[in-house]
C-alpha atoms as a PDB file:
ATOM      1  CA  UNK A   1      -9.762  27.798 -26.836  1.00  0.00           C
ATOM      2  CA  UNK A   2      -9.108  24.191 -28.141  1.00  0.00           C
ATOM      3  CA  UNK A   3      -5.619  24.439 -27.080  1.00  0.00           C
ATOM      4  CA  UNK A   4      -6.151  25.580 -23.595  1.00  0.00           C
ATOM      5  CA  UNK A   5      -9.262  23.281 -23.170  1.00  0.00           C
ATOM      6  CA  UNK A   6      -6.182  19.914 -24.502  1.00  0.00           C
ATOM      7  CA  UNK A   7      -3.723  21.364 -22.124  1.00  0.00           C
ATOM      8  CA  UNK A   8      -6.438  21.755 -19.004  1.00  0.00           C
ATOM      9  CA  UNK A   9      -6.888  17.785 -20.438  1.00  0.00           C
ATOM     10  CA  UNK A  10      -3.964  16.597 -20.135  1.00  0.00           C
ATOM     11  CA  UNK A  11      -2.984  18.390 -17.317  1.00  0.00           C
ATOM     12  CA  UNK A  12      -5.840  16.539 -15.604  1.00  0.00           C
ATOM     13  CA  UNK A  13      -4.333  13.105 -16.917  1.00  0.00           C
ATOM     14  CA  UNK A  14      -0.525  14.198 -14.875  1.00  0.00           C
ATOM     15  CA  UNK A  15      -0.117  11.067 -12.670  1.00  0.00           C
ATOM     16  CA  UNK A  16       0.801  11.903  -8.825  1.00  0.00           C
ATOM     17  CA  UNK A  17       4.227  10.658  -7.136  1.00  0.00           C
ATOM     18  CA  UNK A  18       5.345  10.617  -3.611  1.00  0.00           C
ATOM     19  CA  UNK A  19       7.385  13.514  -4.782  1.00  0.00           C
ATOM     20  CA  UNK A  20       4.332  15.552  -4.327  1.00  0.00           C
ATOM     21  CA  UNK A  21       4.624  15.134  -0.849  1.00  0.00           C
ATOM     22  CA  UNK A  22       8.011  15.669  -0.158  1.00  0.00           C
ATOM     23  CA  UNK A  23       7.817  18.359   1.940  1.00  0.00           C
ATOM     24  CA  UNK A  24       4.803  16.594   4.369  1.00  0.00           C
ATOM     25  CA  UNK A  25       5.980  16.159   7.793  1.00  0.00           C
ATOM     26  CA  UNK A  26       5.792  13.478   9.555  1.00  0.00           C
ATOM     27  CA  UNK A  27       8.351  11.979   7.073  1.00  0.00           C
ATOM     28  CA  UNK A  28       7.057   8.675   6.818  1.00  0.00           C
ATOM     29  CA  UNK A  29      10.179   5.937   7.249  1.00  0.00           C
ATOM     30  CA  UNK A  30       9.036   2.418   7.200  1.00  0.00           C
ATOM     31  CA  UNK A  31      11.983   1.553   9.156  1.00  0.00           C
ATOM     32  CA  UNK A  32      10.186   3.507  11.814  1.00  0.00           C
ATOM     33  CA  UNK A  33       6.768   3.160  11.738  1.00  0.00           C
ATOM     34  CA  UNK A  34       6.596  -0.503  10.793  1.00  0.00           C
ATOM     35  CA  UNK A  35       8.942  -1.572  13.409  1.00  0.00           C
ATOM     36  CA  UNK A  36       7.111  -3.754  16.462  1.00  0.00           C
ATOM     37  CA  UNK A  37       3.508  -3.936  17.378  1.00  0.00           C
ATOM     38  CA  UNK A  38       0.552  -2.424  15.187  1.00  0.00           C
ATOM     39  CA  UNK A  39      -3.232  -3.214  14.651  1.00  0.00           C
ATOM     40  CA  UNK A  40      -5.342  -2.147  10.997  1.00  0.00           C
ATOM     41  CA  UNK A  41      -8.757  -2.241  10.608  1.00  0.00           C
ATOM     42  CA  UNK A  42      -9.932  -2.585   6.452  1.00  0.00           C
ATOM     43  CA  UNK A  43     -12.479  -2.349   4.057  1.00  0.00           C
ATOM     44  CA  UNK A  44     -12.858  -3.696   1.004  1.00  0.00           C
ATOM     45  CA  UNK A  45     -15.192  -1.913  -2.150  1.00  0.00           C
ATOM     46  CA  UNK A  46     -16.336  -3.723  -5.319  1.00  0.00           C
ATOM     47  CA  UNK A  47     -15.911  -1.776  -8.506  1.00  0.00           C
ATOM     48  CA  UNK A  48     -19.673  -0.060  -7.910  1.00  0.00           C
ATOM     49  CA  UNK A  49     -18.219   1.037  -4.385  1.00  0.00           C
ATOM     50  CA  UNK A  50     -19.952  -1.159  -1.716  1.00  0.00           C
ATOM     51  CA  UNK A  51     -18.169  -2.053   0.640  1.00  0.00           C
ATOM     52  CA  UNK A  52     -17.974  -6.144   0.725  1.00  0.00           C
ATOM     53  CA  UNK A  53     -15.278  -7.537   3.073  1.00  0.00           C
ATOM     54  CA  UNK A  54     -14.175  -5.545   6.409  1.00  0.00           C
ATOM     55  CA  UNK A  55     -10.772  -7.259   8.309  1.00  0.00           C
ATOM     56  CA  UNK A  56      -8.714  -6.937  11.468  1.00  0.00           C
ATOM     57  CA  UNK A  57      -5.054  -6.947  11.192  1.00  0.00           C
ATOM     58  CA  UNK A  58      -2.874  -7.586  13.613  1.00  0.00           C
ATOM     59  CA  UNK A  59       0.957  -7.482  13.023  1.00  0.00           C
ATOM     60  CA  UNK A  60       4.675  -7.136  14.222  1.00  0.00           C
ATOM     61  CA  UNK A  61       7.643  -5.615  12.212  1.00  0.00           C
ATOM     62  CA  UNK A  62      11.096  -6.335  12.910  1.00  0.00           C
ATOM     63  CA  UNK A  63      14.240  -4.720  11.606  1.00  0.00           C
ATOM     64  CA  UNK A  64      17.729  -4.835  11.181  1.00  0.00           C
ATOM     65  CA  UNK A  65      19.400  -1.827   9.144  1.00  0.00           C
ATOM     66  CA  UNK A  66      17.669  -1.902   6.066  1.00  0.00           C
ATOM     67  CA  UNK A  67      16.410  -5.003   6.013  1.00  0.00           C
ATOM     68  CA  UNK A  68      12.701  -5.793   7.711  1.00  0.00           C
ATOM     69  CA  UNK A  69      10.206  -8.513   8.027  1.00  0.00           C
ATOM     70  CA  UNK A  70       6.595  -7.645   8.638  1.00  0.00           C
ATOM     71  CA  UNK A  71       4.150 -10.286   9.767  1.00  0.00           C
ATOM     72  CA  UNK A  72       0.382  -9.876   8.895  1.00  0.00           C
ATOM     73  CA  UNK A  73      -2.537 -11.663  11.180  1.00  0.00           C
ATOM     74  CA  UNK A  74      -5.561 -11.138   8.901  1.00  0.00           C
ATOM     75  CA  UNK A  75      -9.268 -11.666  10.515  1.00  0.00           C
ATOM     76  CA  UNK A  76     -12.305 -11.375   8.367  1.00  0.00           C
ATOM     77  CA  UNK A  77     -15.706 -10.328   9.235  1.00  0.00           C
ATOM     78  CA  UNK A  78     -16.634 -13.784   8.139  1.00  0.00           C
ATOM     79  CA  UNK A  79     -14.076 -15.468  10.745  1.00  0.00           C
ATOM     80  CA  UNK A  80     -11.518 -16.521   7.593  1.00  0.00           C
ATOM     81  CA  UNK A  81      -8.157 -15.613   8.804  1.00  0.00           C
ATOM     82  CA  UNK A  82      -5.260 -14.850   6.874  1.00  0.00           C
ATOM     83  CA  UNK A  83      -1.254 -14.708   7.145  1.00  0.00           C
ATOM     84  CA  UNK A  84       0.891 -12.736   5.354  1.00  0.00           C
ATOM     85  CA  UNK A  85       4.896 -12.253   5.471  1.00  0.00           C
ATOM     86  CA  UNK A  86       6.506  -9.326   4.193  1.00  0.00           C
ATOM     87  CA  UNK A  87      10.354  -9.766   3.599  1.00  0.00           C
ATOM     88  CA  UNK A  88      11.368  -5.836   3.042  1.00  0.00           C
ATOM     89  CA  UNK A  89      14.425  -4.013   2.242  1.00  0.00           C
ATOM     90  CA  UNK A  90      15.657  -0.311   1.751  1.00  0.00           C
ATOM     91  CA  UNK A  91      17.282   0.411  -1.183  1.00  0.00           C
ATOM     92  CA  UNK A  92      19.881   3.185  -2.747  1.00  0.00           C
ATOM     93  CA  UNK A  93      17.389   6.091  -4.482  1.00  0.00           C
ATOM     94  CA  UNK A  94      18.452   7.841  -7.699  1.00  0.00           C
ATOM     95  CA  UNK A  95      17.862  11.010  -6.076  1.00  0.00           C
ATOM     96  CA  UNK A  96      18.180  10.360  -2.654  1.00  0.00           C
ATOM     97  CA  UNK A  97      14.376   9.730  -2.161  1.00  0.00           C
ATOM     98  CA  UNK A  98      13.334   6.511   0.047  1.00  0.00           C
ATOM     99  CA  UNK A  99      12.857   3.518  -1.856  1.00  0.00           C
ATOM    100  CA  UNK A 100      11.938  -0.087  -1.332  1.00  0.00           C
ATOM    101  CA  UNK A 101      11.437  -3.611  -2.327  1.00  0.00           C
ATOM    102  CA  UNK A 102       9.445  -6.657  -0.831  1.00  0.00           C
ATOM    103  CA  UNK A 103       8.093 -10.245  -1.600  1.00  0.00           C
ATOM    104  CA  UNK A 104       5.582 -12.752   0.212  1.00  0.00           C
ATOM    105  CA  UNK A 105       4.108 -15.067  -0.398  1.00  0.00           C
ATOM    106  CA  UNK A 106       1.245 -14.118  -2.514  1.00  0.00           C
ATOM    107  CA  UNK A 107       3.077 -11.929  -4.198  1.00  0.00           C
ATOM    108  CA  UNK A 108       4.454 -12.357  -7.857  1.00  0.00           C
ATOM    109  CA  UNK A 109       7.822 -10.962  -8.126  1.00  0.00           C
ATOM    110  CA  UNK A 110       9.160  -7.894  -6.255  1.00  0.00           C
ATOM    111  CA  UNK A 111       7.109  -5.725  -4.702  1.00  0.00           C
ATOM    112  CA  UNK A 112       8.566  -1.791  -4.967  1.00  0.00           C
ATOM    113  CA  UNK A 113       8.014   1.581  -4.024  1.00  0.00           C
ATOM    114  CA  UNK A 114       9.265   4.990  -2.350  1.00  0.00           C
ATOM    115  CA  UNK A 115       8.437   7.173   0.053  1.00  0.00           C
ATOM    116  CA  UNK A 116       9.042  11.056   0.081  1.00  0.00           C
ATOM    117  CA  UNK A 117       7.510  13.610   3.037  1.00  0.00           C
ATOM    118  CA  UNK A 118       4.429  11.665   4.746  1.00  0.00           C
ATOM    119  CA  UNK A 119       3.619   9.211   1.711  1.00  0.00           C
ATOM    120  CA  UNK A 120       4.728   5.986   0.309  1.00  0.00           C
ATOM    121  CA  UNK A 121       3.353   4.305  -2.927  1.00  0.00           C
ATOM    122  CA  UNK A 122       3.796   0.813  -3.163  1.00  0.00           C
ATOM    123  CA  UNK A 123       3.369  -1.344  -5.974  1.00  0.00           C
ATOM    124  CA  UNK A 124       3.222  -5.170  -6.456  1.00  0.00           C
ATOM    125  CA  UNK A 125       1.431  -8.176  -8.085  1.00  0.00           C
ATOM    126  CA  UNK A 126      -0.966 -10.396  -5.891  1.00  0.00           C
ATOM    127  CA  UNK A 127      -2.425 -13.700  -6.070  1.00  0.00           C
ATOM    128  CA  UNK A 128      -5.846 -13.301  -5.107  1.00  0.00           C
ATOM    129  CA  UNK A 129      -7.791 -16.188  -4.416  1.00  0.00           C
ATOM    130  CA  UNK A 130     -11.705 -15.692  -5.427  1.00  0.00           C
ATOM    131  CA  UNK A 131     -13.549 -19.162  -5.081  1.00  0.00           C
ATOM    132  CA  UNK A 132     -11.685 -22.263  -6.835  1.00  0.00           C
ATOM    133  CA  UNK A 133      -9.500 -19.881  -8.747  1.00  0.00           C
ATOM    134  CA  UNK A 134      -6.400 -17.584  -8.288  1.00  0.00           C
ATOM    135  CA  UNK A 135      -6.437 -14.213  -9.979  1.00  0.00           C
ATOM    136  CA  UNK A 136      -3.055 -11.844 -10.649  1.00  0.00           C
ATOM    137  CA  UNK A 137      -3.873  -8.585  -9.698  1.00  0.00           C
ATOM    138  CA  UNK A 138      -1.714  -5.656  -9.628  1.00  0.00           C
ATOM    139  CA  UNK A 139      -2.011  -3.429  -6.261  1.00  0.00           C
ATOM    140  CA  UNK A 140      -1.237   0.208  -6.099  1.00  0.00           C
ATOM    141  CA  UNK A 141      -1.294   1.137  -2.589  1.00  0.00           C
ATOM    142  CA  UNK A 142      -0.694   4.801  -1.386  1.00  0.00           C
ATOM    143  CA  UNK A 143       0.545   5.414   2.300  1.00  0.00           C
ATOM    144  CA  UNK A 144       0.036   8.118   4.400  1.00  0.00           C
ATOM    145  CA  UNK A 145       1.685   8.930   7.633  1.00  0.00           C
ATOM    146  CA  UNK A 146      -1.034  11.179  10.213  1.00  0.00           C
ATOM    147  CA  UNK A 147       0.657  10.910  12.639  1.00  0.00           C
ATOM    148  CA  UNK A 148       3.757   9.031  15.282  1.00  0.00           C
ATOM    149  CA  UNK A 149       0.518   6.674  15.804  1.00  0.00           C
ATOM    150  CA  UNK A 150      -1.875   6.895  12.669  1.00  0.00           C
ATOM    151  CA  UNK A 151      -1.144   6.037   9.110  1.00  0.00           C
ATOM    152  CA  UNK A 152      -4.252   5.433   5.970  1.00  0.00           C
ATOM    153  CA  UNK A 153      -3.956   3.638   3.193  1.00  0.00           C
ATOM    154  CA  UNK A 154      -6.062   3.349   0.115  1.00  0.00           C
ATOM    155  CA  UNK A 155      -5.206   0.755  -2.582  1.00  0.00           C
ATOM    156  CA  UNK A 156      -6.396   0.362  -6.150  1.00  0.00           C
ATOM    157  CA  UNK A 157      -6.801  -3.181  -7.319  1.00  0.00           C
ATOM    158  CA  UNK A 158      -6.973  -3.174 -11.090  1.00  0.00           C
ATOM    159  CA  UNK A 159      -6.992  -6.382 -13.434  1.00  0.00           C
ATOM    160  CA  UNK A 160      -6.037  -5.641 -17.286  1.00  0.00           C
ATOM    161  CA  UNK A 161      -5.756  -1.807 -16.444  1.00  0.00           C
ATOM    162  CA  UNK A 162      -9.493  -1.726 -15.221  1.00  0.00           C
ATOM    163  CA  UNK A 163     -10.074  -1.151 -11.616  1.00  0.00           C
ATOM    164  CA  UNK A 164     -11.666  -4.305  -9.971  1.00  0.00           C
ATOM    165  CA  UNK A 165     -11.493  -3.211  -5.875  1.00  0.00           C
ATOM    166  CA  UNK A 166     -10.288  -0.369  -4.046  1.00  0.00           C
ATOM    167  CA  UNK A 167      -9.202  -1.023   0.215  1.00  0.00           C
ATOM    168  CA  UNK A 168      -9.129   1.803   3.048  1.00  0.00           C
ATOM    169  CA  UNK A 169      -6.933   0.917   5.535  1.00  0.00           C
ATOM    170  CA  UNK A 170      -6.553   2.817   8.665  1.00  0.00           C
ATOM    171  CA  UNK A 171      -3.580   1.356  10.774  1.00  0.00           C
ATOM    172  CA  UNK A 172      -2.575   2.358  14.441  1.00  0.00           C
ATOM    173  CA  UNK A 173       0.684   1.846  16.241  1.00  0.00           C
ATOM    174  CA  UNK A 174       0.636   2.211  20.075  1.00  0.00           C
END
């Protein structure tokens, strides 16, 4: 019984990949579906799960072959507004799965992730700013496609392994 009840536990531990979702239609490309006009609308949850910041995006993506740039037009529910530039590129997969890498501006190093099916983890470093002072804090956003027009996000925002924020993000293209 102790056996089973350490392999139930660690079964329970078995991270998720997008290779879970590799056969989930619509296959989500970035390419694609982050290519011209798009609006988001986000919320943003403390550690205890209340929600305190909601924002507006509004954004273009342009590509060429493999190589993208994605323009974000943040606007608070406070009025702050926000721009962020995503430089993005496909790159060769080991096993022929989707992957990626980006950088902006607030971001420390290279962004990078893959997609497989209808979802795409991405994973980066951000400088966020919280009153006088600039935190690191490592994003691990999960992407998935509804839809041609419909795609939700949810990110986990953890700071020395302990989660500090989690964001929903629904985003629409027309």
């Amino acid at each position: 019984m102790a056996a089973l009840a350490c392999i139930a536990l660690l079964g329970g531990c078995a991270s998720v990949t997008p290779m879970d979702y590799r056969g989930e239609k619509p296959s989500l490309k970035l390419e694609q579906y982050f290519n011209g006009p798009l609006t988001a609308d986000g919320i943003v949850f403390n550690r205890a799960g209340k929600v305190v910041k909601r924002f507006h995006v509004d954004m273009v993506g342009v590509w060429h072959g493999d190589e993208g740039t994605l323009t974000e037009n943040f606007t608070y529910s406070n009025g702050a507004k926000q721009v962020r530039v995503w430089t993005l590129r496909r790159v060769p997969g080991e096993h022929g799965e989707r992957r990626y890498q980006g950088s902006a501006g607030d971001v420390v190093g290279t962004a990078s992730g893959y997609a497989e099916g209808n979802a795409f983890n991405w994973r980066y470093t951000l400088l966020l700013p919280v009153g006088g002072a600039t935190y690191q804090v490592q994003m691990d956003d999960w992407m998935y496609q509804m839809d041609q027009h419909v795609l939700l996000n949810r990110t986990v925002m953890t700071k020395f392994g302990f989660e500090v924020a989690s964001i929903f993000i629904a985003f629409h293209k027309p």
